[in-house]
C-alpha atoms as a PDB file:
ATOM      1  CA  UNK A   1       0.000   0.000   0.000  1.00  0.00           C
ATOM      2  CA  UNK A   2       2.948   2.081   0.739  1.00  0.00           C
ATOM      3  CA  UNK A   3       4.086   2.711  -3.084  1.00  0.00           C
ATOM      4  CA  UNK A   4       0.740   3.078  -3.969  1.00  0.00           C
ATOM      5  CA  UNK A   5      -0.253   6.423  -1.373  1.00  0.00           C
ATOM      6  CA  UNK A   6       3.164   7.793  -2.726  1.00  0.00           C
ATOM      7  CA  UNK A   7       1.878   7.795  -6.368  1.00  0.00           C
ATOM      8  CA  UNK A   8      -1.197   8.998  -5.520  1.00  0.00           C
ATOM      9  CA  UNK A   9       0.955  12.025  -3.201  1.00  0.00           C
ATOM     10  CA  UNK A  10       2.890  12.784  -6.540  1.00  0.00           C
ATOM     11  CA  UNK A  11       0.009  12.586  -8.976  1.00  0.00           C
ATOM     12  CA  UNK A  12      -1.877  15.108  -6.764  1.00  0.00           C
ATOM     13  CA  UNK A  13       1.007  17.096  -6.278  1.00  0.00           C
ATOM     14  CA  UNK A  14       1.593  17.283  -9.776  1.00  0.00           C
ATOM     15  CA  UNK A  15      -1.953  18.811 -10.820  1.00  0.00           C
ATOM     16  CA  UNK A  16      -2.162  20.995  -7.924  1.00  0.00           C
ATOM     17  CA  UNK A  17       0.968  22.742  -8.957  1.00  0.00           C
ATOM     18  CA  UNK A  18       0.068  22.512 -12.325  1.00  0.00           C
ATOM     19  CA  UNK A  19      -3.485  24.620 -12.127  1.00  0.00           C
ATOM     20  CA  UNK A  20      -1.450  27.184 -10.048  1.00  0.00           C
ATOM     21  CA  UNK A  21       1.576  27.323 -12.317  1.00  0.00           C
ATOM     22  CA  UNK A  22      -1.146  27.996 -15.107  1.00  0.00           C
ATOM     23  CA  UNK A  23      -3.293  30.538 -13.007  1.00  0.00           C
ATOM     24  CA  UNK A  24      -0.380  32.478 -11.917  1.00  0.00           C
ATOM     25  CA  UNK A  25       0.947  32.493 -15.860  1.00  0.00           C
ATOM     26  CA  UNK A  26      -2.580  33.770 -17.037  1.00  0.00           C
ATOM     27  CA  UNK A  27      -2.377  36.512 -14.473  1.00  0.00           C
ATOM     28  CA  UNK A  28       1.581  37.635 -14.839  1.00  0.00           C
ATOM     29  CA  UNK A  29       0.307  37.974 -18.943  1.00  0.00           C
ATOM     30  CA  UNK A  30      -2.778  39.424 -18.454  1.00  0.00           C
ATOM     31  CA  UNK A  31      -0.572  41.957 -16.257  1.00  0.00           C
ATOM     32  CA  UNK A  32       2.444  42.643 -18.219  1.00  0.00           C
ATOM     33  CA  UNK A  33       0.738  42.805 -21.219  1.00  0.00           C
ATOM     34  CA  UNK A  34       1.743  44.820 -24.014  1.00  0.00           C
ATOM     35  CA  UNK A  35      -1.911  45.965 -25.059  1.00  0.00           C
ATOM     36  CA  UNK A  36      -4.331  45.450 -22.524  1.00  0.00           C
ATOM     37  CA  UNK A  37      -7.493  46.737 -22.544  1.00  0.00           C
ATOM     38  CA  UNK A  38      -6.352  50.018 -24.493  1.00  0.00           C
ATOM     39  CA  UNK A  39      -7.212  50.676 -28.541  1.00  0.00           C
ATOM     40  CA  UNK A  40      -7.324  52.857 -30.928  1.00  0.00           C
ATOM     41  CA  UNK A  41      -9.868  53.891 -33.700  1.00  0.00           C
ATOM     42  CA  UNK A  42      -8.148  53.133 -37.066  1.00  0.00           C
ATOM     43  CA  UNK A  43      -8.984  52.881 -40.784  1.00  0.00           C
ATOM     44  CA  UNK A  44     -10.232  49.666 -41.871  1.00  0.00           C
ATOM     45  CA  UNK A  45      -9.024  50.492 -45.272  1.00  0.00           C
ATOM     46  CA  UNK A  46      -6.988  52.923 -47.405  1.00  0.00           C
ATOM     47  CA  UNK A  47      -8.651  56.412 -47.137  1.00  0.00           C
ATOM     48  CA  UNK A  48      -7.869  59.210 -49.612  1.00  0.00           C
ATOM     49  CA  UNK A  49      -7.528  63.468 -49.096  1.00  0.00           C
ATOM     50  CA  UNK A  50     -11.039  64.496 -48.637  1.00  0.00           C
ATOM     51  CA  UNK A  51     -13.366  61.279 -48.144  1.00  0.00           C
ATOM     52  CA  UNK A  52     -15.894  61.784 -45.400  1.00  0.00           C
ATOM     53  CA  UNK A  53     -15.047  59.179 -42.568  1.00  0.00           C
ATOM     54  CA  UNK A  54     -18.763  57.120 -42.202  1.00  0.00           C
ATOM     55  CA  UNK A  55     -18.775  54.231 -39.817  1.00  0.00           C
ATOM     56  CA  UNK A  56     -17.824  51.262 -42.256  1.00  0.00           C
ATOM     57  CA  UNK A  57     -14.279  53.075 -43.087  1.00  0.00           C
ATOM     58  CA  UNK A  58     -13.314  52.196 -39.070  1.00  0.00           C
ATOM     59  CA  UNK A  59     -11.998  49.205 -36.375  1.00  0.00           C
ATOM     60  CA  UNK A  60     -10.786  49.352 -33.842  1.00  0.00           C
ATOM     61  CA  UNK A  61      -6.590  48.054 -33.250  1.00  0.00           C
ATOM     62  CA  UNK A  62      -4.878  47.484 -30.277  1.00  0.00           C
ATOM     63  CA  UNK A  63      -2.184  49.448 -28.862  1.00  0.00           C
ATOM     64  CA  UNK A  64       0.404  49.280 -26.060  1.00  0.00           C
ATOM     65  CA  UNK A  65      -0.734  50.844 -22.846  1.00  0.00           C
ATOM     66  CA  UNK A  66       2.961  51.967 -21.531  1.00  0.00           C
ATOM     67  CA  UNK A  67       2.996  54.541 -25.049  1.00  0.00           C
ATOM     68  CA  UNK A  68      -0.503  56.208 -25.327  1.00  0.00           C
ATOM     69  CA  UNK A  69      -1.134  58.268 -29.202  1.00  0.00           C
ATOM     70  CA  UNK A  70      -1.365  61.563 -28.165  1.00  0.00           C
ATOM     71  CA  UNK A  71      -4.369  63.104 -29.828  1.00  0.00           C
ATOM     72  CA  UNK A  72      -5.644  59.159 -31.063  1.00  0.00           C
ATOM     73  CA  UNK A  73      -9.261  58.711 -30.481  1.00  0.00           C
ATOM     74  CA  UNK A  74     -10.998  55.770 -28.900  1.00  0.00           C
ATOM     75  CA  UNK A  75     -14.294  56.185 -29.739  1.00  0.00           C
ATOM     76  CA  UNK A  76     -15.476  55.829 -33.494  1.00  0.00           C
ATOM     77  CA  UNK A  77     -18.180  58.838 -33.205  1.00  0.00           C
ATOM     78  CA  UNK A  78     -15.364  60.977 -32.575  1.00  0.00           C
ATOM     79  CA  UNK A  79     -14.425  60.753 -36.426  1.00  0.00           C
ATOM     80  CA  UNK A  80     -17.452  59.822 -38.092  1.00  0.00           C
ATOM     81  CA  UNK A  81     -18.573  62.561 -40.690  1.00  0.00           C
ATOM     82  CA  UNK A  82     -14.970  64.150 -40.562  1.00  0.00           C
ATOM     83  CA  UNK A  83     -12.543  64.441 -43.985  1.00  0.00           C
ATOM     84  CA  UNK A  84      -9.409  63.152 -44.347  1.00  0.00           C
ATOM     85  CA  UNK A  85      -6.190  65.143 -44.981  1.00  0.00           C
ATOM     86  CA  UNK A  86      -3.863  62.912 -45.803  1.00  0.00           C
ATOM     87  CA  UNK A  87      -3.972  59.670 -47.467  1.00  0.00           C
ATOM     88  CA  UNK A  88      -4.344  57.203 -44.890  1.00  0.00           C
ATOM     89  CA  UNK A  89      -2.982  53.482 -44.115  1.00  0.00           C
ATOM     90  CA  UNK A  90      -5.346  50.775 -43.006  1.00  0.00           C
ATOM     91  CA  UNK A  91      -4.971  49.596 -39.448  1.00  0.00           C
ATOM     92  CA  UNK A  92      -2.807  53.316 -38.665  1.00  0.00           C
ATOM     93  CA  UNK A  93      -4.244  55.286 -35.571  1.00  0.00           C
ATOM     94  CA  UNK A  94      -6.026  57.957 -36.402  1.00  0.00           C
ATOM     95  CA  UNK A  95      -4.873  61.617 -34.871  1.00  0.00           C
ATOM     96  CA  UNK A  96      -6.673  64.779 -34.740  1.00  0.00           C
ATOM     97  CA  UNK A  97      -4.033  66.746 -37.265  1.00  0.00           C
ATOM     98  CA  UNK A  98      -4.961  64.052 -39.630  1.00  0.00           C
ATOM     99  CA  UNK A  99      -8.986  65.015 -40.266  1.00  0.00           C
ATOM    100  CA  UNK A 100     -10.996  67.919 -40.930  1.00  0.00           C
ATOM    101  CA  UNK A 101     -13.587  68.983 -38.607  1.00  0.00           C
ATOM    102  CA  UNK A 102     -15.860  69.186 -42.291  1.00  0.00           C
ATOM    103  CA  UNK A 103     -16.004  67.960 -45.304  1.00  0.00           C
ATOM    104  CA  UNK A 104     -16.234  70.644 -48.260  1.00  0.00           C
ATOM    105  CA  UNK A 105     -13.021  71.431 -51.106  1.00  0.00           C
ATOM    106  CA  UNK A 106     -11.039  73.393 -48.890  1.00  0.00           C
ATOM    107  CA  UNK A 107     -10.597  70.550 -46.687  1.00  0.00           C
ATOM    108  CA  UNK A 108      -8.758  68.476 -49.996  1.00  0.00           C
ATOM    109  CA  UNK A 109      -5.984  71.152 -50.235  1.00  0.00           C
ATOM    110  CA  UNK A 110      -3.155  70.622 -48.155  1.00  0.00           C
ATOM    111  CA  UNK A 111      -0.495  72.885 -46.743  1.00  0.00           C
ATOM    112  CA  UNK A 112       0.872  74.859 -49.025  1.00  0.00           C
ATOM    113  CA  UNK A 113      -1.141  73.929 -52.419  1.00  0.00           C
ATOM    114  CA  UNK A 114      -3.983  75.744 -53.711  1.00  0.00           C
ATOM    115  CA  UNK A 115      -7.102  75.108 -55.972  1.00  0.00           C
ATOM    116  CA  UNK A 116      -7.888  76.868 -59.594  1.00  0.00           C
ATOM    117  CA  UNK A 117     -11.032  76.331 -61.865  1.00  0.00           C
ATOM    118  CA  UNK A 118     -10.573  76.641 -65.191  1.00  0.00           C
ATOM    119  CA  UNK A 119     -12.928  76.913 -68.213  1.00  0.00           C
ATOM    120  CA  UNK A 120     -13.777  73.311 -69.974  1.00  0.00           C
ATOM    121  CA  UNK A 121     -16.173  71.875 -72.688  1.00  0.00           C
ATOM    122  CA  UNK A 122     -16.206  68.679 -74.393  1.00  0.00           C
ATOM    123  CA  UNK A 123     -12.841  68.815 -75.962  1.00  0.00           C
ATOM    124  CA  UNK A 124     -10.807  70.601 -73.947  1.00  0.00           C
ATOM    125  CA  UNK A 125     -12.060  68.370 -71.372  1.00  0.00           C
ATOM    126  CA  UNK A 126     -11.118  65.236 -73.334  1.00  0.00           C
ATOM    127  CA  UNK A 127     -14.732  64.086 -73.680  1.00  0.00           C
ATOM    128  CA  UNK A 128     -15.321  64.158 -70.783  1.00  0.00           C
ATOM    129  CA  UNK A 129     -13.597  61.994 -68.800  1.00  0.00           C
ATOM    130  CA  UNK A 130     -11.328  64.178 -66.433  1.00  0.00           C
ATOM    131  CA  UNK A 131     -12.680  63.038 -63.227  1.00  0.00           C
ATOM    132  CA  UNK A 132     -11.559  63.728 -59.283  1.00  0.00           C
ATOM    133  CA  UNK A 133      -8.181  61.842 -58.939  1.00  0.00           C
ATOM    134  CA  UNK A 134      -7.552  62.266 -62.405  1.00  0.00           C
ATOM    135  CA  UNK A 135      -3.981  63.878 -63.659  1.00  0.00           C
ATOM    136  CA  UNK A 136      -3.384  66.114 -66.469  1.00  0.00           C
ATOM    137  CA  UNK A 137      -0.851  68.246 -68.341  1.00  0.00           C
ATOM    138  CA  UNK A 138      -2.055  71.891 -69.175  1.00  0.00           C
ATOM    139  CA  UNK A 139      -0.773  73.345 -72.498  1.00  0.00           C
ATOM    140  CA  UNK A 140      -1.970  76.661 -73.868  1.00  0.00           C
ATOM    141  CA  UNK A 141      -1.663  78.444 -77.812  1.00  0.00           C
ATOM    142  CA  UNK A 142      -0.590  81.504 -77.701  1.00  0.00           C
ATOM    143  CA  UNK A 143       0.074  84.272 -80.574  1.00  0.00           C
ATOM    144  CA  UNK A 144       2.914  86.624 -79.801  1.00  0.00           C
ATOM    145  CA  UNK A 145       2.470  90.236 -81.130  1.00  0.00           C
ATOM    146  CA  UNK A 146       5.991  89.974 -82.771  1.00  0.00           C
ATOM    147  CA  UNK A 147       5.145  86.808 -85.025  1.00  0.00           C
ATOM    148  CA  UNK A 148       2.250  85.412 -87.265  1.00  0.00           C
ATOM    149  CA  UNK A 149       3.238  81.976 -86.126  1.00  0.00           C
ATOM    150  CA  UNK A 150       1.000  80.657 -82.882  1.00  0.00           C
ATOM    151  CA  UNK A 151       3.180  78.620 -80.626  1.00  0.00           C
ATOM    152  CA  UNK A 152       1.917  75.505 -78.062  1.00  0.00           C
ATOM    153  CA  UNK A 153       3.657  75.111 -74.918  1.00  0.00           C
ATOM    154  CA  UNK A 154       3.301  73.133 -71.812  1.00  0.00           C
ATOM    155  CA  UNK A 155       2.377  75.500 -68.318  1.00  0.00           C
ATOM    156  CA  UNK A 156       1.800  72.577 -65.951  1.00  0.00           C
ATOM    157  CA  UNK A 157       2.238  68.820 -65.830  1.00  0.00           C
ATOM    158  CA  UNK A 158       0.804  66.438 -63.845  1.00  0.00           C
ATOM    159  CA  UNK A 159      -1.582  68.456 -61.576  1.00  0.00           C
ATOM    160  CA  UNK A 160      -4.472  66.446 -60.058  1.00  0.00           C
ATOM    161  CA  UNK A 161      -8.346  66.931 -60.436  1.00  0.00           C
ATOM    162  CA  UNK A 162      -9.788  68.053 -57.319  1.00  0.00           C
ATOM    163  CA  UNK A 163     -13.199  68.883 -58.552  1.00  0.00           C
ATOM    164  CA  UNK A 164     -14.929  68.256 -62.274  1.00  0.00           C
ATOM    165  CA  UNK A 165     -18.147  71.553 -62.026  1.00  0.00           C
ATOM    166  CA  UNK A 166     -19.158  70.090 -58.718  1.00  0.00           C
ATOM    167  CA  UNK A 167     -18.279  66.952 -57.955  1.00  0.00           C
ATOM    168  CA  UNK A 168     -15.397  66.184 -55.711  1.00  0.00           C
ATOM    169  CA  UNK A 169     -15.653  61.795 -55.920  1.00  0.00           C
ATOM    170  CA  UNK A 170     -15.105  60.036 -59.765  1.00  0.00           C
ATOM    171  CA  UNK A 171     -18.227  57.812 -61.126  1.00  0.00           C
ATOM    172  CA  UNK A 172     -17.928  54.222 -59.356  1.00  0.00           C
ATOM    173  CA  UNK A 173     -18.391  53.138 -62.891  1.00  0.00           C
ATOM    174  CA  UNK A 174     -16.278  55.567 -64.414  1.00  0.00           C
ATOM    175  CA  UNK A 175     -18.896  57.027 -66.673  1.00  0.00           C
ATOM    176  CA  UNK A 176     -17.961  60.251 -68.508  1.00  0.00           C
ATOM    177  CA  UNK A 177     -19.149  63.787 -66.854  1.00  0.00           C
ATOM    178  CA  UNK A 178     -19.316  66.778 -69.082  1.00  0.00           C
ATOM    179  CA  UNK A 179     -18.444  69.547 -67.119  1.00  0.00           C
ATOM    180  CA  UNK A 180     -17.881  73.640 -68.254  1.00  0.00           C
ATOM    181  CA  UNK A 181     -15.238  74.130 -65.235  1.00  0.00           C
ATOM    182  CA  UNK A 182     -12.629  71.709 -63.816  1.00  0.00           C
ATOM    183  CA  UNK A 183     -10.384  72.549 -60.169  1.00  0.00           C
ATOM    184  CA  UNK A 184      -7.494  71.684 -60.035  1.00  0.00           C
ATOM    185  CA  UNK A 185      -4.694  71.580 -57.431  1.00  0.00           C
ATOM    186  CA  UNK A 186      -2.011  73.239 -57.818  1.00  0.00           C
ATOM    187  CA  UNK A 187       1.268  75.143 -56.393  1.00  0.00           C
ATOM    188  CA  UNK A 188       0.860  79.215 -55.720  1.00  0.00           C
ATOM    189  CA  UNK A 189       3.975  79.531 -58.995  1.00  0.00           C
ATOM    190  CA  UNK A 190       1.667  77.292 -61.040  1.00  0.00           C
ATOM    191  CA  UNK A 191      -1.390  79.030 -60.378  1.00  0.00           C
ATOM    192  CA  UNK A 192       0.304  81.941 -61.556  1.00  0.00           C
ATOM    193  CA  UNK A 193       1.487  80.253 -64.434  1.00  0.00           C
ATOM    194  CA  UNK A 194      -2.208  78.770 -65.180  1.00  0.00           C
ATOM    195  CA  UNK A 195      -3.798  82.903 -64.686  1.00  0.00           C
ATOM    196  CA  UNK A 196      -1.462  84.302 -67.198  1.00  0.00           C
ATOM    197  CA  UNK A 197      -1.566  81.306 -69.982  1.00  0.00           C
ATOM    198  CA  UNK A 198      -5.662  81.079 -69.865  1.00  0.00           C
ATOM    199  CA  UNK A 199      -5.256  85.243 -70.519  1.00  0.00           C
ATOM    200  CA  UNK A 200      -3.072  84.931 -73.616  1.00  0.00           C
ATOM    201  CA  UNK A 201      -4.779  82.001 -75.091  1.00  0.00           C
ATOM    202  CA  UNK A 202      -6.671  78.538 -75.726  1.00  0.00           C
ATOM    203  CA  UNK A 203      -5.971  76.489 -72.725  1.00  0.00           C
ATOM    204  CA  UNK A 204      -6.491  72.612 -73.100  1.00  0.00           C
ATOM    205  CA  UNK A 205      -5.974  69.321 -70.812  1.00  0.00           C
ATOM    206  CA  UNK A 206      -4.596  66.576 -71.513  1.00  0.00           C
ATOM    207  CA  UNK A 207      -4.954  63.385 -69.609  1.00  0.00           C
ATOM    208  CA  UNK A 208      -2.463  60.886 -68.341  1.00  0.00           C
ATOM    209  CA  UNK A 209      -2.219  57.679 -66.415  1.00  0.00           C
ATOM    210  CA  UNK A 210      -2.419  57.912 -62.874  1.00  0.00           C
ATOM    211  CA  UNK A 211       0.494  56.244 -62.167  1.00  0.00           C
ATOM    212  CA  UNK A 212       2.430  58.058 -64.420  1.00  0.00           C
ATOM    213  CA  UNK A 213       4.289  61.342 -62.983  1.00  0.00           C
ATOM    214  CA  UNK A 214       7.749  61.391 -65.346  1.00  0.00           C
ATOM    215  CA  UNK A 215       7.976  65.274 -66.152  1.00  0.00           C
ATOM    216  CA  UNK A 216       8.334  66.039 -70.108  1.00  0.00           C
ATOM    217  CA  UNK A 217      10.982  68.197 -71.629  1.00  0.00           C
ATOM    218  CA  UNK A 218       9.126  68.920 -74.590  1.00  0.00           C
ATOM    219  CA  UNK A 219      10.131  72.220 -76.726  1.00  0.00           C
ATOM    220  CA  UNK A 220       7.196  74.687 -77.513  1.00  0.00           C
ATOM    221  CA  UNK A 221       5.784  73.968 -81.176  1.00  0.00           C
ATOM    222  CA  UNK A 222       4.818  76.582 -83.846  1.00  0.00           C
ATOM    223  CA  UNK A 223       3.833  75.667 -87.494  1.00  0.00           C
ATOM    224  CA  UNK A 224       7.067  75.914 -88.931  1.00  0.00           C
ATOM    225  CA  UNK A 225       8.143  72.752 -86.630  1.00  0.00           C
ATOM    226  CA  UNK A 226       4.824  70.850 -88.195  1.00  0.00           C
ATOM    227  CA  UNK A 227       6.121  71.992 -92.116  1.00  0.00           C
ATOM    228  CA  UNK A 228       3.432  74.834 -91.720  1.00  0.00           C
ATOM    229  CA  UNK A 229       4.217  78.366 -93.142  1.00  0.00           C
ATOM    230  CA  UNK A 230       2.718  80.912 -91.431  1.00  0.00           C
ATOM    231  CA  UNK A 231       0.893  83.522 -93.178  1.00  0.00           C
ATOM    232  CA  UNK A 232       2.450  86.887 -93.414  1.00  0.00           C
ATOM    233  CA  UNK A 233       0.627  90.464 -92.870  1.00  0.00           C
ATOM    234  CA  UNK A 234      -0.249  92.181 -96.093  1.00  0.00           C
ATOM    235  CA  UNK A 235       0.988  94.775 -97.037  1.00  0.00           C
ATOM    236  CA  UNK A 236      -1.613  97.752 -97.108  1.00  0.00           C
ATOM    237  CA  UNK A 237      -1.127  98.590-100.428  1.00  0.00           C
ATOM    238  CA  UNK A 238      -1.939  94.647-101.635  1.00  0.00           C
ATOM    239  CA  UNK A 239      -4.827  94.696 -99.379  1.00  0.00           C
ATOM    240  CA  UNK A 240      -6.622  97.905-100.977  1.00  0.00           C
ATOM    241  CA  UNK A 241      -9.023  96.904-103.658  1.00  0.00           C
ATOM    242  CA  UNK A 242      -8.840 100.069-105.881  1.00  0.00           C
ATOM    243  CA  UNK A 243      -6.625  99.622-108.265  1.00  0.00           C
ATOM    244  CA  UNK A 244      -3.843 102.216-109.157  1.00  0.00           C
ATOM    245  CA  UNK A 245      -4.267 105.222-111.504  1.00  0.00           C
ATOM    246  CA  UNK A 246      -2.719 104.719-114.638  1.00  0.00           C
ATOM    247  CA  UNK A 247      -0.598 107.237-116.544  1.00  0.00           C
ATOM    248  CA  UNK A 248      -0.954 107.450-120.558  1.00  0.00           C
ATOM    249  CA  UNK A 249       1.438 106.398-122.805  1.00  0.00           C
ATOM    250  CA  UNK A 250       2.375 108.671-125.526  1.00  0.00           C
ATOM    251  CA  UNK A 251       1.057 107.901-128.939  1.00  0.00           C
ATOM    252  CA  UNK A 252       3.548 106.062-131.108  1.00  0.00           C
ATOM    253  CA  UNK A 253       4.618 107.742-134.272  1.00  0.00           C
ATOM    254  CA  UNK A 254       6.506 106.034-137.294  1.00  0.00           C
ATOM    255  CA  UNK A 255       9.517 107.549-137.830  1.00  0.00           C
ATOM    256  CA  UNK A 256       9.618 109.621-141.719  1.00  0.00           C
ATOM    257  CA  UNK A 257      11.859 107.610-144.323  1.00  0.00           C
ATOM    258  CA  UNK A 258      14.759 109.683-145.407  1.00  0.00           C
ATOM    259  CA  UNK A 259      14.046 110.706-149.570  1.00  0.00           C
ATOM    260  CA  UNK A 260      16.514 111.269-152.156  1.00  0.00           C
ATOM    261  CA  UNK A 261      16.957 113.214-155.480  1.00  0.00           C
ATOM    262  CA  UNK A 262      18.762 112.881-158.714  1.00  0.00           C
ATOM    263  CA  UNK A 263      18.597 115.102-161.503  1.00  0.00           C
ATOM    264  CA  UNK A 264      18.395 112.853-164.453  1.00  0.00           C
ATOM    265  CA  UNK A 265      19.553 114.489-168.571  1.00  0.00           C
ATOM    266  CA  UNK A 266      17.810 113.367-171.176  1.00  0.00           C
ATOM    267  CA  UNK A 267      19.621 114.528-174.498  1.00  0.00           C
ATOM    268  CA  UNK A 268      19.152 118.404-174.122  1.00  0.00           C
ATOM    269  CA  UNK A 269      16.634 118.198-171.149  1.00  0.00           C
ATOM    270  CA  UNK A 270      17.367 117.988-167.699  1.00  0.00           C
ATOM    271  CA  UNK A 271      14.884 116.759-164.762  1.00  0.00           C
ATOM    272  CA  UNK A 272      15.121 115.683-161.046  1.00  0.00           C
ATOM    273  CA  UNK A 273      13.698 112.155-159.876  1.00  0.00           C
ATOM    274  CA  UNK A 274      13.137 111.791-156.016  1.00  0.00           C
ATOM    275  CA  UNK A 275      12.566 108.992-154.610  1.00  0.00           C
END
């Protein structure tokens, strides 16, 4: 019976420390734990300048309580209806220098940009389809006062669509939207750039792919570079209509033959023959 007390002792033993061991482990973690009961309100997927926060775009992520976010938020009413700044990670905290208080354009220009409309129809606005998020070059045609020859130049390359007339979000389905003004955003130099080409001339877009932001060192081209010769002024005397006095010619006269006599004897008479 002896061995058989001692193995029960030791099996006992064994489970009684065991269930502490494990309690006391589940407490120490639960303790020393690097998140606890703390989170933060995050994006639950990539947000973009100016989207309105609603309740879907949000989870909540866990964060560790020894290094609190200052100016994070905890609760997701405190950024529901708010606009975004700054393109935004999913699963990143969200701060208070990151979000609008309201929605609205001015909220989609950061630090430092600014926003210009410009004029637009069908195809200047290439048929339509330059959307929000959309990037374009802007060349203009201009006509110096020196030259008959019109020259096209770029003013601005890859500036973004903040706004086509008044929408600030693209189609889902990407459907065309003929608009007669487009906002874009720009830099304060390339607004002034943008001002003083759309004064001189015919301003027109011209769409590129979004993923594409390699800046062009194109020369301006006139008509002579496309085999083009550019018509000259007239002169104001070509351009009158009345034509020119004449001045009369004198009459022609045929000049008088030169004559000739000879006085001509015949036996005791003489006579003169001209001729």
């Amino acid at each position: 019976m002896q061995p058989r007390r001692i193995l029960i002792a030791l099996t006992v033993a064994l489970v009684v420390s065991g269930a502490f061991t494990l309690w006391l482990g589940a407490r120490l973690s639960h303790q020393s734990s690097p998140y606890g009961r703390l989170s933060y309100v995050a994006p639950a997927k990539n947000l973009e300048p100016g989207e309105v926060i609603s309740a879907k775009d949000l989870k909540q992520v866990p964060w560790p309580v020894e290094t609190p976010l200052a100016g994070a938020f905890v609760r997701n009413d405190e950024v529901i209806g708010k606009s975004v700044l700054y393109p935004l990670q999913e699963g990143e905290p969200l701060t208070a220098h990151q979000l609008a208080t309201s929605g609205g354009l001015s909220a989609r220009i950061p630090a430092g940009m600014r926003a210009i409309s410009l004029k637009s129809n069908e195809v200047v606005g290439v048929a339509g389809y330059l959307l929000p998020g959309t990037h374009v070059d802007v060349l203009v045609t201009v006509r110096a006062a020196s030259s008959a020859d019109p020259v096209t130049s770029i003013v601005l390359q890859d500036a973004q669509v903040l706004t086509a007339g008044e929408k600030m979000q693209p189609d889902p389905d990407g459907h065309a939207s003929k608009v007669d003004v487009v906002t874009l955003l720009v830099s304060p130099e390339d607004a002034e750039k943008i001002v003083l080409a759309s004064t001189q001339g015919t301003v027109h877009f011209v769409l590129r792919n979004g993923g594409d932001h390699v800046v062009a060192t194109n020369v301006p081209m006139n008509l002579s570079a496309l085999g083009v010769q550019a018509s000259s002024p007239v002169a104001p005397a070509a351009a009158s209509h009345t034509p020119a006095p004449t001045r009369p010619q004198p009459a022609h006269t045929k000049p008088t033959p030169a004559t000739y006599s000879i006085q001509v004897r015949r036996g005791d008479k003489d006579s003169v023959e001209t001729f």
